[in-house]
PDB file of N, CA and C in Angstrom:
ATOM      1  N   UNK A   1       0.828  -1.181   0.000  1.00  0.00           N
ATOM      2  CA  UNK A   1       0.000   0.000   0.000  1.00  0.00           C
ATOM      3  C   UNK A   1       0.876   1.249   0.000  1.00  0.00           C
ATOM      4  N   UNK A   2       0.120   2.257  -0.332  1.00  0.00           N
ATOM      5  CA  UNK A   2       0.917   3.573  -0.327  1.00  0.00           C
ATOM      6  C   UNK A   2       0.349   4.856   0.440  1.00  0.00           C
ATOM      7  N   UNK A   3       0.695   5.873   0.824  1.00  0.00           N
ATOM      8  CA  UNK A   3       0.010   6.945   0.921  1.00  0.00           C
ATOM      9  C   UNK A   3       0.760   7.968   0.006  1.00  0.00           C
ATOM     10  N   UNK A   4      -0.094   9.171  -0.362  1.00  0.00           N
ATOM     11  CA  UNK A   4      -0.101  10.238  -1.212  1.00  0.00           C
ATOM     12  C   UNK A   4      -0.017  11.276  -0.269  1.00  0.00           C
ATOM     13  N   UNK A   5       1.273  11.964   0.207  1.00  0.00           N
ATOM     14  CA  UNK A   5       1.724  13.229   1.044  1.00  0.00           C
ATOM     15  C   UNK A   5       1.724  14.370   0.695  1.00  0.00           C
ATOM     16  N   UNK A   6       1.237  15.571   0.499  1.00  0.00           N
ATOM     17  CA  UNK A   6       1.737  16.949  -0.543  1.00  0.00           C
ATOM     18  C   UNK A   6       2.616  16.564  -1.763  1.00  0.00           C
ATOM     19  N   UNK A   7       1.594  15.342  -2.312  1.00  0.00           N
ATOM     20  CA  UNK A   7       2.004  14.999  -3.474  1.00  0.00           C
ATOM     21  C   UNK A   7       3.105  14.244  -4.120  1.00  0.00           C
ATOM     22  N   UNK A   8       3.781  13.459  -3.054  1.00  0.00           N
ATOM     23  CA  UNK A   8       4.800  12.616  -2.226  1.00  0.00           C
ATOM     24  C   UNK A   8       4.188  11.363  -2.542  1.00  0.00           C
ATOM     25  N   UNK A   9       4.459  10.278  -2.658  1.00  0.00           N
ATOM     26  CA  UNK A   9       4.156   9.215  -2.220  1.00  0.00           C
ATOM     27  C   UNK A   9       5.707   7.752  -1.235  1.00  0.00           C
ATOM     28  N   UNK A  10       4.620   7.665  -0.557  1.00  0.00           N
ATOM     29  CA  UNK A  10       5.162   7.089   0.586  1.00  0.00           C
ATOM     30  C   UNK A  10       4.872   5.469   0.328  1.00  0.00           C
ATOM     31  N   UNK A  11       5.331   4.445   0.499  1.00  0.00           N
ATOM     32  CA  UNK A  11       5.806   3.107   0.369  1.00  0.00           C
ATOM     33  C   UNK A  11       5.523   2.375   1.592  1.00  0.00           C
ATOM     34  N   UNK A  12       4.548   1.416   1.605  1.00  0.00           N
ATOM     35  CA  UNK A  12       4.521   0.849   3.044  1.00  0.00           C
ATOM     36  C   UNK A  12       5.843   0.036   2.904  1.00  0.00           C
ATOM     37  N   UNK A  13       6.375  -0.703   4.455  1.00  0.00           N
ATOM     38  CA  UNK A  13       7.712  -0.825   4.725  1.00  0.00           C
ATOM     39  C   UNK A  13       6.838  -2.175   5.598  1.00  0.00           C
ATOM     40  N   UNK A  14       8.169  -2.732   6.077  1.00  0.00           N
ATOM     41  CA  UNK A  14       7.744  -4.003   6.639  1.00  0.00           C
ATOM     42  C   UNK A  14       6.632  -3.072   8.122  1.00  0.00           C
ATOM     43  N   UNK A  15       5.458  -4.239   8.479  1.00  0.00           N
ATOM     44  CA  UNK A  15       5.161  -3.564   9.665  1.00  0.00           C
ATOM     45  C   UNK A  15       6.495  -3.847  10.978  1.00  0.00           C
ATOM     46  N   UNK A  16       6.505  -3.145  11.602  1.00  0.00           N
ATOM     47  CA  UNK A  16       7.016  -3.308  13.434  1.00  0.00           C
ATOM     48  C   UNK A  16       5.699  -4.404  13.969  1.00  0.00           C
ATOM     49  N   UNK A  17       5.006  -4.207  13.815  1.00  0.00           N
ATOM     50  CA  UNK A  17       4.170  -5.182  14.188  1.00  0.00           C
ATOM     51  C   UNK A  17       2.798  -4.732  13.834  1.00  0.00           C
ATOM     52  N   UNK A  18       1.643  -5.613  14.295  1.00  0.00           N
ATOM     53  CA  UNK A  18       0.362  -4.958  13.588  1.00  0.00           C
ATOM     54  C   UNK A  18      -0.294  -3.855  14.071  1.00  0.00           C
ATOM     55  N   UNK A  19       0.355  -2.978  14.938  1.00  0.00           N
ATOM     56  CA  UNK A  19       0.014  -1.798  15.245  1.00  0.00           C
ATOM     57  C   UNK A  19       0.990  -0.449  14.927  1.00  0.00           C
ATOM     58  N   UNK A  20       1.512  -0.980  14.040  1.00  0.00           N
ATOM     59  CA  UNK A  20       3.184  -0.037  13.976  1.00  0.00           C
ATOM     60  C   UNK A  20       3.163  -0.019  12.607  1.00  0.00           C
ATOM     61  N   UNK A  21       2.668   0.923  11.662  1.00  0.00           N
ATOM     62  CA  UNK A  21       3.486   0.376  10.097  1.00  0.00           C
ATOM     63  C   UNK A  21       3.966   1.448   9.566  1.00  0.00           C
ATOM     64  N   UNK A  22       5.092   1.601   9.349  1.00  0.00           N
ATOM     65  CA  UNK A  22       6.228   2.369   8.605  1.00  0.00           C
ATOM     66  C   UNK A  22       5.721   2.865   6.854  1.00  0.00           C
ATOM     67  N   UNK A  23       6.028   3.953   6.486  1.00  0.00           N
ATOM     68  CA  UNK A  23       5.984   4.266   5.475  1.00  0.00           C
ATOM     69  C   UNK A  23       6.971   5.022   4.302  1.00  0.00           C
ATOM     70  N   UNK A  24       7.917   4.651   3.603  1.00  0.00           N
ATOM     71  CA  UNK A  24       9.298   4.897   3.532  1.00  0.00           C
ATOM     72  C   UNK A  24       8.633   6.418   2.148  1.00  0.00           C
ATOM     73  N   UNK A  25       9.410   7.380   1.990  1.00  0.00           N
ATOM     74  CA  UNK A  25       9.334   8.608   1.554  1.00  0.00           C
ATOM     75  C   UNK A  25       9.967   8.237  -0.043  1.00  0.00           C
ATOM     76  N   UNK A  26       9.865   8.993  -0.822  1.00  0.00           N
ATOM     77  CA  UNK A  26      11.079   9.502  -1.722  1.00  0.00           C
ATOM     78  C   UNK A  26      12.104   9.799  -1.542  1.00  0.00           C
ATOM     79  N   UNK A  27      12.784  10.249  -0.347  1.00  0.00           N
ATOM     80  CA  UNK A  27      13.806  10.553   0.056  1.00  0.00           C
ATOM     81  C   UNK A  27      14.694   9.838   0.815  1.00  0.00           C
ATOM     82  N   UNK A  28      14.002   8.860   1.141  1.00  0.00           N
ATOM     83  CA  UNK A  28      14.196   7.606   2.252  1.00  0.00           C
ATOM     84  C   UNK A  28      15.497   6.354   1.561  1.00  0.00           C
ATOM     85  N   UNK A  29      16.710   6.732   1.958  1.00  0.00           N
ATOM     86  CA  UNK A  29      17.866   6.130   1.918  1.00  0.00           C
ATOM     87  C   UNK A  29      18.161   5.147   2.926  1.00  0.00           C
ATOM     88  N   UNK A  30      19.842   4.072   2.735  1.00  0.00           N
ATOM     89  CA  UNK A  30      20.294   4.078   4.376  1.00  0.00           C
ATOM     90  C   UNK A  30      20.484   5.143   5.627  1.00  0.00           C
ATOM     91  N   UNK A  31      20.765   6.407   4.548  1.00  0.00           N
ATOM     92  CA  UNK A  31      22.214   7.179   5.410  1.00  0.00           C
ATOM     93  C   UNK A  31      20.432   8.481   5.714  1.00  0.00           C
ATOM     94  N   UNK A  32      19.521   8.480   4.580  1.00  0.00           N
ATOM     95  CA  UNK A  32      18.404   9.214   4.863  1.00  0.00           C
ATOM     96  C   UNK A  32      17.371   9.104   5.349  1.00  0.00           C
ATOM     97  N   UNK A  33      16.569   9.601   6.365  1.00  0.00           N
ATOM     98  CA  UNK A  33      15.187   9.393   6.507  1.00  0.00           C
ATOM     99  C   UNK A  33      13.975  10.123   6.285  1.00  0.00           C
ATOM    100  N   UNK A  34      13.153   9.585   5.753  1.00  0.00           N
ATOM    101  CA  UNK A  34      11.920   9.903   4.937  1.00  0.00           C
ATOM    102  C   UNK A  34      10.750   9.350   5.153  1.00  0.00           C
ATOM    103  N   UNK A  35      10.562   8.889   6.532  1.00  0.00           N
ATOM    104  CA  UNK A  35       9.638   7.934   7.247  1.00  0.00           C
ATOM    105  C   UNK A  35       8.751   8.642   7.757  1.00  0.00           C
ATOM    106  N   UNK A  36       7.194   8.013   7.633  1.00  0.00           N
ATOM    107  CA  UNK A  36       5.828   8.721   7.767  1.00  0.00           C
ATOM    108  C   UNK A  36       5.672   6.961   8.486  1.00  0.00           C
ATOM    109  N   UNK A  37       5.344   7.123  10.085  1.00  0.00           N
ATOM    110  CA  UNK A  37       4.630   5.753  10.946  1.00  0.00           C
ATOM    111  C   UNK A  37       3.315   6.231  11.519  1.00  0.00           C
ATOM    112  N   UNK A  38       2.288   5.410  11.346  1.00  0.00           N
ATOM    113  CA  UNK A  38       1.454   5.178  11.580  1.00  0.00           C
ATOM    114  C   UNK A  38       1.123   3.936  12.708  1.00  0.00           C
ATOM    115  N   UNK A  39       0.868   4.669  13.899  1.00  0.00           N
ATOM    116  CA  UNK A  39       0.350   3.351  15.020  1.00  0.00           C
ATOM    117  C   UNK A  39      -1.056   3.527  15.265  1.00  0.00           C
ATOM    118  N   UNK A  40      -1.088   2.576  16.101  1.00  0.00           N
ATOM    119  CA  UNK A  40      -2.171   2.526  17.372  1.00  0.00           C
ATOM    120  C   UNK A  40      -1.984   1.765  18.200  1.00  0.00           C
ATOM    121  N   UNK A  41      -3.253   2.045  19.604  1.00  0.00           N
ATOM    122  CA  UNK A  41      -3.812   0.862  20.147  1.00  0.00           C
ATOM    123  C   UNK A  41      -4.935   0.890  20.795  1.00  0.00           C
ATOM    124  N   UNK A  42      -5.550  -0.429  20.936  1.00  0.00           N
ATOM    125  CA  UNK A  42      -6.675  -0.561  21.376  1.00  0.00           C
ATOM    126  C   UNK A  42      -7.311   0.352  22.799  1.00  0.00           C
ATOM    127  N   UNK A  43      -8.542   0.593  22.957  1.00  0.00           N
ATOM    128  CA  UNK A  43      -8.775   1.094  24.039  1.00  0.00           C
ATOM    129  C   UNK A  43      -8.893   0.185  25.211  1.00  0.00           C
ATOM    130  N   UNK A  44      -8.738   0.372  26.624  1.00  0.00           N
ATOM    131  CA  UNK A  44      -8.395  -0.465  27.625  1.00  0.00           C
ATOM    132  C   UNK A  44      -9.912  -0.168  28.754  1.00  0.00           C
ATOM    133  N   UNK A  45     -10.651  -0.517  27.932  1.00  0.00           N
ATOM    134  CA  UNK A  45     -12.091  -0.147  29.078  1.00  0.00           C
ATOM    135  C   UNK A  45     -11.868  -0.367  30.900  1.00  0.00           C
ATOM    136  N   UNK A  46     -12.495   0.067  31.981  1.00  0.00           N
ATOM    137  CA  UNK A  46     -12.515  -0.303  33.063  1.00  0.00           C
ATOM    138  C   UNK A  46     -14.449  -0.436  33.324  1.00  0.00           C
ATOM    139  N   UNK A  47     -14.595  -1.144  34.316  1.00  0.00           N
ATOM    140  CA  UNK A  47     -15.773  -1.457  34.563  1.00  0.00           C
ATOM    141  C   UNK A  47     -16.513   0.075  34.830  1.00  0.00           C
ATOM    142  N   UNK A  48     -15.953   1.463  34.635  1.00  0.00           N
ATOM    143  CA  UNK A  48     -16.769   2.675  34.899  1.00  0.00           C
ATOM    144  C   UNK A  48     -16.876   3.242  33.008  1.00  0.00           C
ATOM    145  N   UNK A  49     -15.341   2.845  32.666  1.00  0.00           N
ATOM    146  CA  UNK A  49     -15.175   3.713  31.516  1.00  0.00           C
ATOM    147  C   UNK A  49     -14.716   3.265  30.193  1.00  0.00           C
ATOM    148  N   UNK A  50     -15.882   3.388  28.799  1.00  0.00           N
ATOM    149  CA  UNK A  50     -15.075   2.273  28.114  1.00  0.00           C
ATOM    150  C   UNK A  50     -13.532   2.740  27.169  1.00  0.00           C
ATOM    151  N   UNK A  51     -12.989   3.681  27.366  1.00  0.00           N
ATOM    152  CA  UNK A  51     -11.855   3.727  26.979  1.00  0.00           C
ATOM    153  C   UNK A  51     -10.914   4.782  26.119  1.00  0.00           C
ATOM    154  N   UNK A  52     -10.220   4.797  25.880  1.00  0.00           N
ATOM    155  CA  UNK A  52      -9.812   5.928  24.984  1.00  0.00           C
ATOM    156  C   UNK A  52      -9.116   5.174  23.659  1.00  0.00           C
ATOM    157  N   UNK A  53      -9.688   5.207  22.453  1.00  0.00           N
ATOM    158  CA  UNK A  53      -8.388   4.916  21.136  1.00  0.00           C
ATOM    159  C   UNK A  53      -7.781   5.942  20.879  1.00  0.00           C
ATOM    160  N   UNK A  54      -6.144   5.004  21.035  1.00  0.00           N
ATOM    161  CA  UNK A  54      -5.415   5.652  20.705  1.00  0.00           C
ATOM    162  C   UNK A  54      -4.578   5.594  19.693  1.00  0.00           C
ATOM    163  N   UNK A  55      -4.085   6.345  18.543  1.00  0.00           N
ATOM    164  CA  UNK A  55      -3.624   6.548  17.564  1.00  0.00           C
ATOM    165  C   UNK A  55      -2.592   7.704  16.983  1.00  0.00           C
ATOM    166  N   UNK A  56      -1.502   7.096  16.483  1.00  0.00           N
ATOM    167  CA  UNK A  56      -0.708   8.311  16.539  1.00  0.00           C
ATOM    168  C   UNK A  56       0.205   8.371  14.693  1.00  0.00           C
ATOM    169  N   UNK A  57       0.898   9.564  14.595  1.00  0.00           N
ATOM    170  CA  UNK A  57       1.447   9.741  13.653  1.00  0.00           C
ATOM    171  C   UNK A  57       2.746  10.405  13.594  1.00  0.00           C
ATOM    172  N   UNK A  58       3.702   9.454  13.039  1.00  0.00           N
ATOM    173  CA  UNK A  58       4.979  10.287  13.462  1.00  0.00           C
ATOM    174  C   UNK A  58       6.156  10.542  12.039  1.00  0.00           C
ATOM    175  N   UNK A  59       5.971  11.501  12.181  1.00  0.00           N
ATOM    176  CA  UNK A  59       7.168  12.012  11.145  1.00  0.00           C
ATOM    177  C   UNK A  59       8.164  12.167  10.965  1.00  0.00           C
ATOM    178  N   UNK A  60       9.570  11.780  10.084  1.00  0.00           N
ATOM    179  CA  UNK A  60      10.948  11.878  10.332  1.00  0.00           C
ATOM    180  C   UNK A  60      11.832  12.165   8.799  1.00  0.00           C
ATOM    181  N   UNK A  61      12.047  13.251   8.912  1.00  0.00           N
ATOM    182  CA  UNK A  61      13.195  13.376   8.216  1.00  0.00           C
ATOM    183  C   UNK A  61      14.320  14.001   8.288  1.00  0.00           C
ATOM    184  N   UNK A  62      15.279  13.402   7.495  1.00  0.00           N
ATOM    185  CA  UNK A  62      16.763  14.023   7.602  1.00  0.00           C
ATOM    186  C   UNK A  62      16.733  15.526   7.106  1.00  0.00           C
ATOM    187  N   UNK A  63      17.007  16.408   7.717  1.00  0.00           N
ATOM    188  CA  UNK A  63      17.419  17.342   7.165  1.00  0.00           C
ATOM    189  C   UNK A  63      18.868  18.067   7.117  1.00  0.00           C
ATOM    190  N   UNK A  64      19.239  18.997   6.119  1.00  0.00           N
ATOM    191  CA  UNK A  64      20.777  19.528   6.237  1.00  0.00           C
ATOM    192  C   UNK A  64      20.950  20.719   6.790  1.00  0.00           C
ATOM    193  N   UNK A  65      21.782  20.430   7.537  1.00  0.00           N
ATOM    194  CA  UNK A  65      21.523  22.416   8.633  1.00  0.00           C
ATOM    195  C   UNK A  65      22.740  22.700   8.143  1.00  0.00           C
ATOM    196  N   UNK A  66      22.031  24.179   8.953  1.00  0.00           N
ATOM    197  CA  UNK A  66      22.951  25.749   8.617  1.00  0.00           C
ATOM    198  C   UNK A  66      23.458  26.112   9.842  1.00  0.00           C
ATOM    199  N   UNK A  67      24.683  26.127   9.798  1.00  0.00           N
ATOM    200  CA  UNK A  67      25.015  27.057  11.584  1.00  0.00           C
ATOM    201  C   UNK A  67      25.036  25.964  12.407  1.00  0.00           C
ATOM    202  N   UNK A  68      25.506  24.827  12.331  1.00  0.00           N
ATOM    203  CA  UNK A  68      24.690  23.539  13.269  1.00  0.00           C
ATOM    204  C   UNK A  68      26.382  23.204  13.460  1.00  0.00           C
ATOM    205  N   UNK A  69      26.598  22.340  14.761  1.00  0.00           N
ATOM    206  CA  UNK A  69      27.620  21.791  14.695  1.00  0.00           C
ATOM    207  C   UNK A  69      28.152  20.889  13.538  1.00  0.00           C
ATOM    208  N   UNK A  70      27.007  20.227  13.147  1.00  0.00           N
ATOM    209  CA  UNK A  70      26.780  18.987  12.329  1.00  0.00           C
ATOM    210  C   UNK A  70      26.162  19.210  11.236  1.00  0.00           C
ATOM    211  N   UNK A  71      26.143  18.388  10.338  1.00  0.00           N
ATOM    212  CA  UNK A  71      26.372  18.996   8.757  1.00  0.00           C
ATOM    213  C   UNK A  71      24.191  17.943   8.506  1.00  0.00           C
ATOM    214  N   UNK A  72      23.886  17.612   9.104  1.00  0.00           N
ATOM    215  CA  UNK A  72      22.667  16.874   8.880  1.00  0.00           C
ATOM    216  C   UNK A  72      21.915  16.942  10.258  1.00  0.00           C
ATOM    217  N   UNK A  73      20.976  16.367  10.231  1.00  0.00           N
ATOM    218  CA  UNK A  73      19.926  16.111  11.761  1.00  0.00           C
ATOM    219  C   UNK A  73      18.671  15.925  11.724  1.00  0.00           C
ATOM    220  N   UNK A  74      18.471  15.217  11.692  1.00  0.00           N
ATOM    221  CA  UNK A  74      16.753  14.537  11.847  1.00  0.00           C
ATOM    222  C   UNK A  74      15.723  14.950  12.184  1.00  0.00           C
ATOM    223  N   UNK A  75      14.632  15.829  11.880  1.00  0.00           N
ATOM    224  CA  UNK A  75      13.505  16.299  12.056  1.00  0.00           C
ATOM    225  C   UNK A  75      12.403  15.399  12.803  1.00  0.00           C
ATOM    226  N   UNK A  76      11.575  15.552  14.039  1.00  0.00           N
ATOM    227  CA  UNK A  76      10.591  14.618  13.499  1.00  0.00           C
ATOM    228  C   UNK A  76       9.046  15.887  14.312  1.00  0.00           C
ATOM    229  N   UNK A  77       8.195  15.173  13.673  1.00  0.00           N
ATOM    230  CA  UNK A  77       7.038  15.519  13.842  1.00  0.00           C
ATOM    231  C   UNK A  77       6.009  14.127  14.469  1.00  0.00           C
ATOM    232  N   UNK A  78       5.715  14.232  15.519  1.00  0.00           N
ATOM    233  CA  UNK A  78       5.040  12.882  16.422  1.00  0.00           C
ATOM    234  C   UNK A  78       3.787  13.362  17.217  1.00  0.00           C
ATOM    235  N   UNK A  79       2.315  13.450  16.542  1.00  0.00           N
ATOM    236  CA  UNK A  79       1.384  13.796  16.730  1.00  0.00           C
ATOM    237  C   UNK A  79       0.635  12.571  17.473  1.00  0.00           C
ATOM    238  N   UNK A  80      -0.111  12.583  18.504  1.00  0.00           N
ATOM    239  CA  UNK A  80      -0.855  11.492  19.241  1.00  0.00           C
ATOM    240  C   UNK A  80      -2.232  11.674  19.555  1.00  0.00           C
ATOM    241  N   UNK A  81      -3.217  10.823  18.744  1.00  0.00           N
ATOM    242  CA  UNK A  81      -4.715  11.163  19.286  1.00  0.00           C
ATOM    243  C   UNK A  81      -4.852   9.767  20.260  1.00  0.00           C
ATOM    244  N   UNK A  82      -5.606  10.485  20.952  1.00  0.00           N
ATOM    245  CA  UNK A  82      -6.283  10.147  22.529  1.00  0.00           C
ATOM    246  C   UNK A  82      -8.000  10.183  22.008  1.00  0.00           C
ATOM    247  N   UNK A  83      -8.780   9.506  21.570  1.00  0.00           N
ATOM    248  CA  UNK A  83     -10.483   9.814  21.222  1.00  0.00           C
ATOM    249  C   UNK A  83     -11.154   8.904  22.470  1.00  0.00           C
ATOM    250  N   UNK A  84     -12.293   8.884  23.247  1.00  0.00           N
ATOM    251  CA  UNK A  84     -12.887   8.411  23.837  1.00  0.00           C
ATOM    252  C   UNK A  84     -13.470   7.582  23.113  1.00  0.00           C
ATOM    253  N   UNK A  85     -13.556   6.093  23.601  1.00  0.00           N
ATOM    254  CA  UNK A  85     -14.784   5.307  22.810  1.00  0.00           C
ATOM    255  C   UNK A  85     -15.913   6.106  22.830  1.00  0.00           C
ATOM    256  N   UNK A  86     -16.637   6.210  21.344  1.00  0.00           N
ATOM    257  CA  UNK A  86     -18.308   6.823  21.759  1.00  0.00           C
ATOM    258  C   UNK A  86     -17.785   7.623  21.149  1.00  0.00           C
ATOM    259  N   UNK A  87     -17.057   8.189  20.758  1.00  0.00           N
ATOM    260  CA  UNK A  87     -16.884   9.573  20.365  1.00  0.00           C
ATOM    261  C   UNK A  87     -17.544   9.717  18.447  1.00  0.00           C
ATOM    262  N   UNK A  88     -18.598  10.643  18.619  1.00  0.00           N
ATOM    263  CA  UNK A  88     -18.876  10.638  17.101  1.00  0.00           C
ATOM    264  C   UNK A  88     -18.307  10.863  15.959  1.00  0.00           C
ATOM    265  N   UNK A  89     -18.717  10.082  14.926  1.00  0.00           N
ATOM    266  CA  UNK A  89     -18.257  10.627  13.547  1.00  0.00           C
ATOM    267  C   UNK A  89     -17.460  11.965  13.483  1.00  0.00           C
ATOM    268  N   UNK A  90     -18.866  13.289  13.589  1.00  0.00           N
ATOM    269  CA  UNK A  90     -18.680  14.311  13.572  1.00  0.00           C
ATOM    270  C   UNK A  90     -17.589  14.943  14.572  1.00  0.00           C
ATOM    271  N   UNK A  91     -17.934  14.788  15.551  1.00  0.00           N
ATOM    272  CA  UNK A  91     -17.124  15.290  16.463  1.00  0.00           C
ATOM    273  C   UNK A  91     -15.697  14.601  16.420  1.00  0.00           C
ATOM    274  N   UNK A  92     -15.819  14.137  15.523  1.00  0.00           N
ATOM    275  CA  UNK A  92     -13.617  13.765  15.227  1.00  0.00           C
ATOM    276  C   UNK A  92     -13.140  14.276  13.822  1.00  0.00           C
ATOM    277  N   UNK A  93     -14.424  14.231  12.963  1.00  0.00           N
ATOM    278  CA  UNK A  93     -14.128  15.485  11.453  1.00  0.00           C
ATOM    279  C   UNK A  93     -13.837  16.728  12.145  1.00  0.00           C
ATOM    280  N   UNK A  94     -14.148  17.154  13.328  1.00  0.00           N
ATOM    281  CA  UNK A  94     -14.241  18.743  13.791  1.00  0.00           C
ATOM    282  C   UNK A  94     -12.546  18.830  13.762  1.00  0.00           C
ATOM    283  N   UNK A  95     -12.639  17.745  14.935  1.00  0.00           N
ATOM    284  CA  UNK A  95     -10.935  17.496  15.805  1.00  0.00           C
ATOM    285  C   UNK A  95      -9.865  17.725  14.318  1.00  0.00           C
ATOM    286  N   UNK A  96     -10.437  16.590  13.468  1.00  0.00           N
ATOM    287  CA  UNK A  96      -9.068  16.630  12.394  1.00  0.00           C
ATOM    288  C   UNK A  96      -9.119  17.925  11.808  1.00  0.00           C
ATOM    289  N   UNK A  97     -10.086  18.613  11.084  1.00  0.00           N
ATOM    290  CA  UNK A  97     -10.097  20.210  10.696  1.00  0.00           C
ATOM    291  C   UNK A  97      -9.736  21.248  11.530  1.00  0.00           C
ATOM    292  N   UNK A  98      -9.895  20.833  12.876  1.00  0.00           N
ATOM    293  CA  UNK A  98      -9.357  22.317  13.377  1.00  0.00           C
ATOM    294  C   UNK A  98      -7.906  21.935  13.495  1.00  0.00           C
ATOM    295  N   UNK A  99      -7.394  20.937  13.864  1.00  0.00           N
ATOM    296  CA  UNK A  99      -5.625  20.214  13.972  1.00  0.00           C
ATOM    297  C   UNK A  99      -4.946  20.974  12.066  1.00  0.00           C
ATOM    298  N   UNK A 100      -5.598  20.475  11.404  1.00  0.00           N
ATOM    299  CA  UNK A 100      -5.451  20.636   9.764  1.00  0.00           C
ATOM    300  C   UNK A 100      -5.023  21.974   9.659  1.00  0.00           C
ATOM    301  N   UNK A 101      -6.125  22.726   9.866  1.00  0.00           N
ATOM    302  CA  UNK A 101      -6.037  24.301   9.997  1.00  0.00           C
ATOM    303  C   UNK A 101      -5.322  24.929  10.779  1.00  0.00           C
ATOM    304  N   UNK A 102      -4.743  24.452  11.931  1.00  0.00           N
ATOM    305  CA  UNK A 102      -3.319  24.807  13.069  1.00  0.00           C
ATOM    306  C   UNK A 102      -2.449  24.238  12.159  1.00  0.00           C
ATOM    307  N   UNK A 103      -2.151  23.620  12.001  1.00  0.00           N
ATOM    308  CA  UNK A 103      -0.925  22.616  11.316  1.00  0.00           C
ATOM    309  C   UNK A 103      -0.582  23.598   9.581  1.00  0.00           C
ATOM    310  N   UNK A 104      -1.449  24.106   9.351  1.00  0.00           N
ATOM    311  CA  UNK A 104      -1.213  24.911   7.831  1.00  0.00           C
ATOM    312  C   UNK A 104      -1.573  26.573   8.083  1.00  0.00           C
ATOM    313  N   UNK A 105      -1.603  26.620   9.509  1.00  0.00           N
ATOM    314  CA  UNK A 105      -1.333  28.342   9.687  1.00  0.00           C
ATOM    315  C   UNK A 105       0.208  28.870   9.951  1.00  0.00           C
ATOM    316  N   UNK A 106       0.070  30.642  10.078  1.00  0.00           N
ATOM    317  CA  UNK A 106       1.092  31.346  10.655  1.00  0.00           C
ATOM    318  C   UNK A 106       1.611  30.634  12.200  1.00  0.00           C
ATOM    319  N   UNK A 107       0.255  30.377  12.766  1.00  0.00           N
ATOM    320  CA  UNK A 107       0.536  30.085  13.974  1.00  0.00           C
ATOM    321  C   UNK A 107       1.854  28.989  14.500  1.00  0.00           C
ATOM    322  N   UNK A 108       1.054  27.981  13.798  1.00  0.00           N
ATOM    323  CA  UNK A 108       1.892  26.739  13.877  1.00  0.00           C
ATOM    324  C   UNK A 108       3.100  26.956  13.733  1.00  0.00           C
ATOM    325  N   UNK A 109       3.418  27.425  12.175  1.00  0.00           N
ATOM    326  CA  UNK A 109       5.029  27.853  11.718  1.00  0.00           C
ATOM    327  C   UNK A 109       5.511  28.621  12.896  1.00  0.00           C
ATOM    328  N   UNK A 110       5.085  29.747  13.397  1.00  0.00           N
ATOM    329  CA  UNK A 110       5.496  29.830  14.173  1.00  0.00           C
ATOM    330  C   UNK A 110       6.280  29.201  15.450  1.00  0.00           C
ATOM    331  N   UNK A 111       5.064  28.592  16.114  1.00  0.00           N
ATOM    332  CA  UNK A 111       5.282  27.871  17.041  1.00  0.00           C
ATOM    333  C   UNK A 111       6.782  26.980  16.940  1.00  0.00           C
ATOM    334  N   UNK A 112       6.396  26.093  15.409  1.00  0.00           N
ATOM    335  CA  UNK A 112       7.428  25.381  15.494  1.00  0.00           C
ATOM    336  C   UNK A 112       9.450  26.160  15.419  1.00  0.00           C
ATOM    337  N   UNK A 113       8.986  27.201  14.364  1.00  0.00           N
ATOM    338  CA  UNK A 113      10.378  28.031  14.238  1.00  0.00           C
ATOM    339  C   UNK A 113      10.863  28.364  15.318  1.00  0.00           C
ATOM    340  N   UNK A 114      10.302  29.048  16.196  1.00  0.00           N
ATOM    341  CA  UNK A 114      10.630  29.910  17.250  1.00  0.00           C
ATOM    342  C   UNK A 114      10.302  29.432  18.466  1.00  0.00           C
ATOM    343  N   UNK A 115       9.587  28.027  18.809  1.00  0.00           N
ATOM    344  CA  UNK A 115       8.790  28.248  19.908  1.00  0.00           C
ATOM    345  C   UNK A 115       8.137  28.787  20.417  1.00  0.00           C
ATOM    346  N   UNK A 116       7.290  29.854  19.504  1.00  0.00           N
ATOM    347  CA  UNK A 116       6.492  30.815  20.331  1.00  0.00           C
ATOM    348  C   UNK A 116       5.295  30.144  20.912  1.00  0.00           C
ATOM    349  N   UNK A 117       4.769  30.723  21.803  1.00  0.00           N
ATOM    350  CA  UNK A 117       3.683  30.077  22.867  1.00  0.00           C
ATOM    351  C   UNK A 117       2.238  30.484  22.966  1.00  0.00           C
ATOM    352  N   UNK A 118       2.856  32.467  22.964  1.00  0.00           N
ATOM    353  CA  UNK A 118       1.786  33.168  23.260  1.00  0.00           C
ATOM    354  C   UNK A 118       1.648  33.960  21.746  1.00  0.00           C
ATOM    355  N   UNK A 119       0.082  33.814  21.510  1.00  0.00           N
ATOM    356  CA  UNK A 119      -0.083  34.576  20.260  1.00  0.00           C
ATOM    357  C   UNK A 119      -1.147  35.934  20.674  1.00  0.00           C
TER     358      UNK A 119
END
């Protein structure tokens, strides 16, 4: 299988196991990384509460710096959803559009360049 990234396509890779599956980049060498992982896991109900799924997404690539001790260094981006069992359709289209819309603003860039906190 594949996924389609900002027009990228990504290569499934052996799984880590059946909750772990790797997705190798265009860019994705020995010496490079270009890896898009995709996990989860099941929710863990208790006799009050039935649980939270959890699911996550993590991003990695090599990049080449400027000003750096070191001539390369690895980027990653490692996003984690937490959803309550029960949780509706709708009300997780909301979650991914408003994440979507942080993730492709000023804000975000921000955040990530500079660390800024307070807007």
């Amino acid at each position: 299988m594949a996924l389609t990234i900002n027009a990228k396509t990504f290569n499934q890779d052996a799984a880590k196991s059946a909750d772990i599956v790797p997705y190798l980049g265009p860019l994705n060498t020995l010496s490079v990384r270009d890896v898009f992982t995709l996990s989860r896991s099941a929710p863990k109900p208790t006799s009050i509460f039935s649980g939270q799924a959890r699911s996550g997404v993590k991003f990695q690539r090599t990049l080449t710096l400027t000003g750096a001790l070191t001539t390369t260094g690895v980027a990653t981006i490692d996003v984690a959803h937490s959803i309550p069992v029960g949780a509706s359709s709708a009300d997780q289209d909301t979650l991914c559009a408003d994440m979507a819309s942080w993730y492709g603003g000023a804000n975000a860039k921000s955040h990530m360049k500079s660390q800024t906190l307070l807007f």
